[in-house]
Protein backbone atom coordinates (compact mmCIF):
# COMPACT_ATOMS: atom_id res chain seq x y z
CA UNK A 1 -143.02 1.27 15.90
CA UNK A 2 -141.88 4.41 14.48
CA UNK A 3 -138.40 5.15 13.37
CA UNK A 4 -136.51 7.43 15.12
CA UNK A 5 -133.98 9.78 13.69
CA UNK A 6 -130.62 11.09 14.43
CA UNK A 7 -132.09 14.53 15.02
CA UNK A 8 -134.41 12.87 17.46
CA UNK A 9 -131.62 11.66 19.91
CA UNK A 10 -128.26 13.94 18.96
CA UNK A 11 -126.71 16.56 21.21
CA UNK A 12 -127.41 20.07 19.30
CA UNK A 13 -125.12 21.98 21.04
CA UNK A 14 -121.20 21.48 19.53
CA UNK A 15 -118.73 23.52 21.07
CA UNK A 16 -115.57 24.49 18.59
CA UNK A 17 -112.34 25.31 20.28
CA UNK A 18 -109.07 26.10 17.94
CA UNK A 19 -106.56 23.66 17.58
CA UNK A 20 -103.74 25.39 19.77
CA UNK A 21 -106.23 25.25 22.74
CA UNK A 22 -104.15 23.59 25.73
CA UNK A 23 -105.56 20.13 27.22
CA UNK A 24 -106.19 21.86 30.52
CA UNK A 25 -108.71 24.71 28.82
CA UNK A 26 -110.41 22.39 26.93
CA UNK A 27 -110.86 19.77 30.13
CA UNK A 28 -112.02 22.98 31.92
CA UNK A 29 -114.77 23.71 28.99
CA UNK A 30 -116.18 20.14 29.06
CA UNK A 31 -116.62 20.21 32.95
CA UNK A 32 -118.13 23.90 32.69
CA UNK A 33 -120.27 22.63 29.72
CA UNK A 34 -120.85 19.44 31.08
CA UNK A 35 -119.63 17.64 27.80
CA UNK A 36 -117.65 14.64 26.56
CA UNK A 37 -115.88 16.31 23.30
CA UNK A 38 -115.16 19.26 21.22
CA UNK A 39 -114.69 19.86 17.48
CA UNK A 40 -111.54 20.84 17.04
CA UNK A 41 -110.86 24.13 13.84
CA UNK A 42 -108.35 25.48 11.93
CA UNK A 43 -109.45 29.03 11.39
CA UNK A 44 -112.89 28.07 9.04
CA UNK A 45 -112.40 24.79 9.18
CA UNK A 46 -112.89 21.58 11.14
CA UNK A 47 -109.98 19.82 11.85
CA UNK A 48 -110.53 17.13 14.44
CA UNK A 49 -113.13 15.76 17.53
CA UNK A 50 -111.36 15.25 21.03
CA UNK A 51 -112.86 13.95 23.39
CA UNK A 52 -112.38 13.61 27.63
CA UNK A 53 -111.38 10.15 27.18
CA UNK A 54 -108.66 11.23 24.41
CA UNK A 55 -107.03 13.47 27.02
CA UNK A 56 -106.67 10.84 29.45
CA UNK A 57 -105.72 7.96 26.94
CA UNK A 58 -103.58 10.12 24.81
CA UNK A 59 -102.30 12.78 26.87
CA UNK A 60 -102.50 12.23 30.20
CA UNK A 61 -101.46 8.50 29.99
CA UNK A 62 -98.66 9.15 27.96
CA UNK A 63 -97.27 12.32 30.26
CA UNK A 64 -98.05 15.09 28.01
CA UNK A 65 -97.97 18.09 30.07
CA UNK A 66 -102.28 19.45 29.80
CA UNK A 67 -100.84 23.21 30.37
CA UNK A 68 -98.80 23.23 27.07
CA UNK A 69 -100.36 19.73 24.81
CA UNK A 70 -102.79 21.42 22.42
CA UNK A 71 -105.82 19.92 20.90
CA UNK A 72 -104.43 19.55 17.46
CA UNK A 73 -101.87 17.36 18.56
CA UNK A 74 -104.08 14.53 19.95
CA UNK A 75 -107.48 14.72 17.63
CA UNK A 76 -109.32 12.64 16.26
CA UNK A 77 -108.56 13.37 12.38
CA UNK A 78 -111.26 11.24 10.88
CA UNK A 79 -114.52 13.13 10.97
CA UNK A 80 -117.33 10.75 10.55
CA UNK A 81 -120.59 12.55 9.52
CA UNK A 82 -124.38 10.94 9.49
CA UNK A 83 -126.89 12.88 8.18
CA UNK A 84 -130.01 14.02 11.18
CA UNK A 85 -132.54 12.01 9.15
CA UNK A 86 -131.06 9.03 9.18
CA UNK A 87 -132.14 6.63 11.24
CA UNK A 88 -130.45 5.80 14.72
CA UNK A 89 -130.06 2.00 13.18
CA UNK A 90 -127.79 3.60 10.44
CA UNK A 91 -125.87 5.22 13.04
CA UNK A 92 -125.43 2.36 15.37
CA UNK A 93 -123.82 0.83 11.74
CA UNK A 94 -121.26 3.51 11.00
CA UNK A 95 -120.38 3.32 14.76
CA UNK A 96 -119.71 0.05 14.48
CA UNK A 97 -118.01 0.02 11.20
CA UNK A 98 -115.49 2.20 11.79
CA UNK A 99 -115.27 1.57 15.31
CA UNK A 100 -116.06 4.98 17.28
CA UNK A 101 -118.43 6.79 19.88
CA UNK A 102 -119.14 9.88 18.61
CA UNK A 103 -120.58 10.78 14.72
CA UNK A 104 -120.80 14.35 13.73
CA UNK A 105 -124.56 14.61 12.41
CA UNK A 106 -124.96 17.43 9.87
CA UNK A 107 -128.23 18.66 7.74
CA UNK A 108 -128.57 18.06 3.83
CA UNK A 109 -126.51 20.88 3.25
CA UNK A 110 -123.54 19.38 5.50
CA UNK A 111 -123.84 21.74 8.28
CA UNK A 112 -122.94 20.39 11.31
CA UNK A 113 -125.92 20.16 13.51
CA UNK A 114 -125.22 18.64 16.35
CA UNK A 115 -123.32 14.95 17.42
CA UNK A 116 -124.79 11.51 18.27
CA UNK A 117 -122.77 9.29 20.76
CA UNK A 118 -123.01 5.97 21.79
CA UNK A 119 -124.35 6.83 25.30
CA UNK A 120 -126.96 8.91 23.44
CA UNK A 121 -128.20 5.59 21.35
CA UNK A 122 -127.80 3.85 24.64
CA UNK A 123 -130.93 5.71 26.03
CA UNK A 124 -133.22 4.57 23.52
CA UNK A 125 -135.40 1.10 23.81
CA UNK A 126 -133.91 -1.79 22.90
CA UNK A 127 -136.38 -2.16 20.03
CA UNK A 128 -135.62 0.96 18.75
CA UNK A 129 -131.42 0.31 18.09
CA UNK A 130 -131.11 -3.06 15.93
């Protein structure tokens, strides 16, 4: 069987929002995007992933107003990148090594490319994920 690659199964479109985004705009962009997360910038940079289950977990659940909580202040710090021509075993790996859902997936300059999630590797055979 052939091996399939990041590229073959990630997301390519990101969205970026800036960190002093309010909850409620960026809830509003996943529904109108129909997406589970955002990268999260500092002018240039990247500064964080959030994702719709962070808002509820760490917002919502801990009665953080949405209208004035900005992105920065609940991200996801840790960026995790895999690069797209890895295989989807490698990223099933780093998932489980450091215990997330999402991986940023980049190209062999670092660019970021696109983003693999669990539920993305969860579409694939079963003898295709080891």
């Amino acid at each position: 069987m052939a091996r399939t690659a990041v590229a073959d199964v990630m997301t390519r479109r990101v969205v970026y929002l800036p960190g002093d985004t309010m909850l409620d705009e960026a809830a509003q962009v996943m529904r109108d995007q129909s997406i589970g997360d955002v990268v999260v910038t500092h002018g240039p940079t990247l500064s964080g992933l959030v994702t719709d289950r962070d808002i509820v977990v760490r917002a919502l659940a801990e009665g953080l107003p949405p209208q004035s909580t900005t992105l920065a202040s609940i991200a996801s710090r840790e960026l995790i990148m895999i690069e797209q021509s890895a295989g989807v075993e490698e990223a099933v790996r780093a998932m489980r090594g450091r215990d997330v859902r999402r991986l940023l997936v980049c190209d062999a300059d670092r660019q970021l490319v696109g983003i693999v999630s669990l539920s993305d590797l969860a579409l694939l055979p079963t003898s295709t994920v080891a």
